[in-house]
Protein backbone atom coordinates (compact mmCIF):
# COMPACT_ATOMS: atom_id res chain seq x y z
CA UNK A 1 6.26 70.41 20.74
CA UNK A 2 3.05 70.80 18.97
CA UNK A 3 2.93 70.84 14.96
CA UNK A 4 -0.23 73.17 14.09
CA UNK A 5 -0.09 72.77 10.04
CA UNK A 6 -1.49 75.59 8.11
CA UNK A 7 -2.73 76.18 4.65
CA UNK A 8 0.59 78.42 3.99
CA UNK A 9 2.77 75.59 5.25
CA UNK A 10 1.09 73.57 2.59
CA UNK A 11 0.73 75.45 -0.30
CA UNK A 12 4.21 76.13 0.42
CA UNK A 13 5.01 72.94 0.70
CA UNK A 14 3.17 72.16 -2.97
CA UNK A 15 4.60 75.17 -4.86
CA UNK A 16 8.24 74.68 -3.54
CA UNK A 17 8.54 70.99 -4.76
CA UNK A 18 7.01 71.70 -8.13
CA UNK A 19 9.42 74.61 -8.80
CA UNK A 20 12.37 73.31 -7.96
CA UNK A 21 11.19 69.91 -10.15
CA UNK A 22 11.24 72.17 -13.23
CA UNK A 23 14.09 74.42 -12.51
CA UNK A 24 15.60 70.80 -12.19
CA UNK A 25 14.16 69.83 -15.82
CA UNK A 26 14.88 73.46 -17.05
CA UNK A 27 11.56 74.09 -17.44
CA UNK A 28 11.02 78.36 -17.72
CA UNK A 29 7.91 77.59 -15.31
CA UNK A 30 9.18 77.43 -12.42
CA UNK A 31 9.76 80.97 -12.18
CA UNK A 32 6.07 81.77 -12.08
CA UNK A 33 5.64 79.18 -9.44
CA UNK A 34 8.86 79.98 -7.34
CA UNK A 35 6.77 83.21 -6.97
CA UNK A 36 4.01 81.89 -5.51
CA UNK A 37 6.02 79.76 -3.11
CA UNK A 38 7.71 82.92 -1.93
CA UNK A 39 4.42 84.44 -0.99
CA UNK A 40 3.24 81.88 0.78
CA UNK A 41 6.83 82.22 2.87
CA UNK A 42 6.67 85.22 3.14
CA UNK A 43 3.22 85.22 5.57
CA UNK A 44 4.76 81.18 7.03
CA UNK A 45 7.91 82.61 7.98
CA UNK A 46 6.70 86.09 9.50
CA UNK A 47 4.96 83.81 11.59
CA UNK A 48 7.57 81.66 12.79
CA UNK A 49 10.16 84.96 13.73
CA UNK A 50 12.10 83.87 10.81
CA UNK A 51 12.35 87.51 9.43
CA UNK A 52 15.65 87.35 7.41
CA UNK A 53 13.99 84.90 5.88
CA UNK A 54 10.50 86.54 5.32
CA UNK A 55 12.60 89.32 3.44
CA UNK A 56 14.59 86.83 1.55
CA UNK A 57 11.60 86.18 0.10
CA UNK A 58 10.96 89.63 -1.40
CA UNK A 59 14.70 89.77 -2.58
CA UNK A 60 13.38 86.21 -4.54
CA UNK A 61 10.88 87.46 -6.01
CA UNK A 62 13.01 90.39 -7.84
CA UNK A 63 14.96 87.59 -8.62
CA UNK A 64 12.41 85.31 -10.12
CA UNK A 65 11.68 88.52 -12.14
CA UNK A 66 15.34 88.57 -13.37
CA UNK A 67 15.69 84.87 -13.97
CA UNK A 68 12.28 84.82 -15.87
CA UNK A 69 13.81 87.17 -18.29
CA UNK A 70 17.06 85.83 -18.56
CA UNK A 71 15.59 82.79 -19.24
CA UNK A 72 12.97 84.08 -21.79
CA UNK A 73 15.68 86.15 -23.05
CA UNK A 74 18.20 83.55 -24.12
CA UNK A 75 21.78 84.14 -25.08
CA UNK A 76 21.21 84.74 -28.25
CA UNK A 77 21.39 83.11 -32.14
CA UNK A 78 23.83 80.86 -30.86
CA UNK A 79 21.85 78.91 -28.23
CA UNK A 80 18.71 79.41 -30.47
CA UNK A 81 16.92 81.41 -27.26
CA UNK A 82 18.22 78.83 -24.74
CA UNK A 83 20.50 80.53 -22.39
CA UNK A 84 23.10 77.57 -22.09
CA UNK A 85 23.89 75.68 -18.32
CA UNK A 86 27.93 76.62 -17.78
CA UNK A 87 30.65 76.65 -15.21
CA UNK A 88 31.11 79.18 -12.40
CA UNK A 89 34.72 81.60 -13.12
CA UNK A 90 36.84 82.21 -11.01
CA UNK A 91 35.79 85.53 -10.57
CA UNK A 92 32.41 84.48 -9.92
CA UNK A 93 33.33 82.51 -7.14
CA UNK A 94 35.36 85.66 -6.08
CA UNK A 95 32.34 87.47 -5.84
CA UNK A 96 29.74 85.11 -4.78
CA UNK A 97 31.84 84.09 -1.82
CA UNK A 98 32.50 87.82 -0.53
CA UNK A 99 28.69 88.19 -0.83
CA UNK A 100 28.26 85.35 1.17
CA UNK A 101 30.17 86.52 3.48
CA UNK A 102 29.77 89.73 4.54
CA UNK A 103 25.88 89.54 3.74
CA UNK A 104 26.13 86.70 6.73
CA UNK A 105 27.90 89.07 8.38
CA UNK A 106 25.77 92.23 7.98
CA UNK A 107 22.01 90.00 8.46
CA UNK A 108 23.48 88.43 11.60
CA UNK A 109 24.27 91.57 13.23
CA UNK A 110 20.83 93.51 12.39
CA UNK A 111 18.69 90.82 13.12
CA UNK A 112 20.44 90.64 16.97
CA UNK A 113 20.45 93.89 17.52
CA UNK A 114 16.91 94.76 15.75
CA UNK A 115 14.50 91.33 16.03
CA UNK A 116 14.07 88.89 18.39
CA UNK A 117 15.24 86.45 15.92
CA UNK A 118 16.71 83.46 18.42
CA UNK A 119 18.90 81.94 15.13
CA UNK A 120 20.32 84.93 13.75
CA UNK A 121 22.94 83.45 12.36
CA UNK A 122 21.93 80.75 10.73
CA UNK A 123 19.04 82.67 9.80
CA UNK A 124 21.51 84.98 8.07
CA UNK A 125 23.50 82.16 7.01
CA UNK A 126 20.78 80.53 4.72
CA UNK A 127 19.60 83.87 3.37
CA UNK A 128 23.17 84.32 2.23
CA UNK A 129 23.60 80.75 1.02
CA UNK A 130 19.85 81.13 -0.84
CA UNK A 131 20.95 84.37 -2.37
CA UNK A 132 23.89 83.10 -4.19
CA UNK A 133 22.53 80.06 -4.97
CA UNK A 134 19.30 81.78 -6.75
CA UNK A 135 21.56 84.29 -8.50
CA UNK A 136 23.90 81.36 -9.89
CA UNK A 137 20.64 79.95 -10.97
CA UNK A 138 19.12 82.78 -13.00
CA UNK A 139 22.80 82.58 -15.03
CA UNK A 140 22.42 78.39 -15.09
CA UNK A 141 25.65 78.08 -13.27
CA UNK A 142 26.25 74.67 -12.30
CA UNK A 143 27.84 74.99 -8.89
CA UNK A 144 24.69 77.27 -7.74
CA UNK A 145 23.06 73.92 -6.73
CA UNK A 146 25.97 72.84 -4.76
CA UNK A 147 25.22 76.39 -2.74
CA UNK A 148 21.45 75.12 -2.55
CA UNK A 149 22.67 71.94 -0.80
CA UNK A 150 24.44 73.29 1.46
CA UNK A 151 21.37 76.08 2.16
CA UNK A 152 19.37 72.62 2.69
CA UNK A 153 21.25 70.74 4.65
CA UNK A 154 21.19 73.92 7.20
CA UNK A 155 17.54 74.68 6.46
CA UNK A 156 16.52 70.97 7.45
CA UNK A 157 17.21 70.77 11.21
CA UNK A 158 16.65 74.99 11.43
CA UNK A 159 13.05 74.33 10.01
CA UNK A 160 12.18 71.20 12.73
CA UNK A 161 13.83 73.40 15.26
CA UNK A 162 11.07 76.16 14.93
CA UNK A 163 8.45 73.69 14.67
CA UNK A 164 7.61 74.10 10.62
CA UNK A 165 8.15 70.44 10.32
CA UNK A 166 6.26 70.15 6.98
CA UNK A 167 8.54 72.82 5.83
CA UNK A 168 11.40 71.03 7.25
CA UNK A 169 10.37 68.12 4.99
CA UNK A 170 9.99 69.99 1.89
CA UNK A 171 13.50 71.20 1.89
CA UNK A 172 14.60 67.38 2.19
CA UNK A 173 12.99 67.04 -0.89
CA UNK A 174 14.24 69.86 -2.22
CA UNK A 175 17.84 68.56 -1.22
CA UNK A 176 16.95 65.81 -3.34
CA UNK A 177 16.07 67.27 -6.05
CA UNK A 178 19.02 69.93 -5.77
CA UNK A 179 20.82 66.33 -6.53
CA UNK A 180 19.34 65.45 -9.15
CA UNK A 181 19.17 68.50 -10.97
CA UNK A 182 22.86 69.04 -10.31
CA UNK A 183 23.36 65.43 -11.95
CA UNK A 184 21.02 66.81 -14.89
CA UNK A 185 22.62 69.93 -15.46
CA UNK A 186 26.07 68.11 -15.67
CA UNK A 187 24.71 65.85 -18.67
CA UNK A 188 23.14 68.62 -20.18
CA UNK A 189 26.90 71.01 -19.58
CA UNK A 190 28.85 67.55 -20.93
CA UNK A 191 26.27 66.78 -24.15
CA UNK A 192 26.45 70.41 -25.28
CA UNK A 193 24.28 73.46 -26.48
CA UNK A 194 21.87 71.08 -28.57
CA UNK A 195 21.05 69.21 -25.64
CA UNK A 196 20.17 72.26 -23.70
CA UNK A 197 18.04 73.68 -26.41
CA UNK A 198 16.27 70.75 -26.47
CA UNK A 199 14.86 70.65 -22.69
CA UNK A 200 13.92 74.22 -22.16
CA UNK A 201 11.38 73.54 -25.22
């Protein structure tokens, strides 16, 4: 199979390991540059037929908008600004997984019946997976980057399957750094609200 690397593909490739680097280090830039790694999906993966995808990009950068703001925002006097890292409820879980599912569901079925998507479903899958995961990660819930590891370890071999091989690269990365951000949330979660203040500044 040939590998034709394009600009997109790299400035992709740059933008997506230096956001999820500071979301990892809690850093309230990586919302700016998570936005500029979704545009340069946007045109990569309308390219590749990977159209769920392409949109999930849009629904990202709403998100980004959301997270930015949340972030910026704080949760008030008591974190001094810093909205703190916490666990996901019950509830949460509730919901998050019944989103998962039937958006899986749903994406699946249009992008059959309406694209000539040849990975529908795992197409869907990740856009359902990457959904979750982003929303969990606007709130700083820890489990959101066990939902971005399991979005990666799909997205790897999906990636080198259509060819983006580059891109298929960058999301090893990124399933390292989903790793080690999970272990750095969890110290920051065990040492407290101080700690927490402390690395968003």
């Amino acid at each position: 199979m040939n590998w034709n690397l394009s600009w997109t593909e790299a400035l992709g490739f740059a933008t997506g390991a230096l956001c999820v680097w500071l979301v990892a280090r809690q850093h309230i830039a990586n919302w700016p540059v998570g936005i500029a790694n979704n545009v340069f999906f946007i045109v990569l993966f309308l390219q590749a037929g990977l159209y769920a995808d392409a949109g999930l990009q849009v629904v990202f950068i709403a998100l980004a908008a959301y997270g930015w703001w949340t972030w910026a925002r704080g949760a008030g006097p008591v974190t001094a600004g810093a909205l703190p890292v916490r666990r996901t409820t019950a509830v949460e879980w509730a919901w998050l997984a019944a989103a998962g599912v039937l958006g899986t569901a749903a994406l699946t079925l249009l992008l059959d019946r309406a694209t000539d998507s040849t990975v529908p479903f795992w197409d869907a899958l990740t856009t359902a997976l990457s959904l979750t995961a982003t929303y969990g990660q606007c709130r700083k819930l820890l489990e959101s980057w066990w939902l971005w590891i399991a979005a990666d370890l799909v997205y790897i071999p999906l990636y080198a399957y259509k060819g983006l091989y580059l891109t298929s690269l960058l999301y090893v990365g990124f399933l390292a750094l989903c790793v080690a951000g999970l272990l750095g949330w969890r110290r920051t979660l065990a040492a407290g609200p101080a700690t927490a203040t402390a690395v968003t500044a």
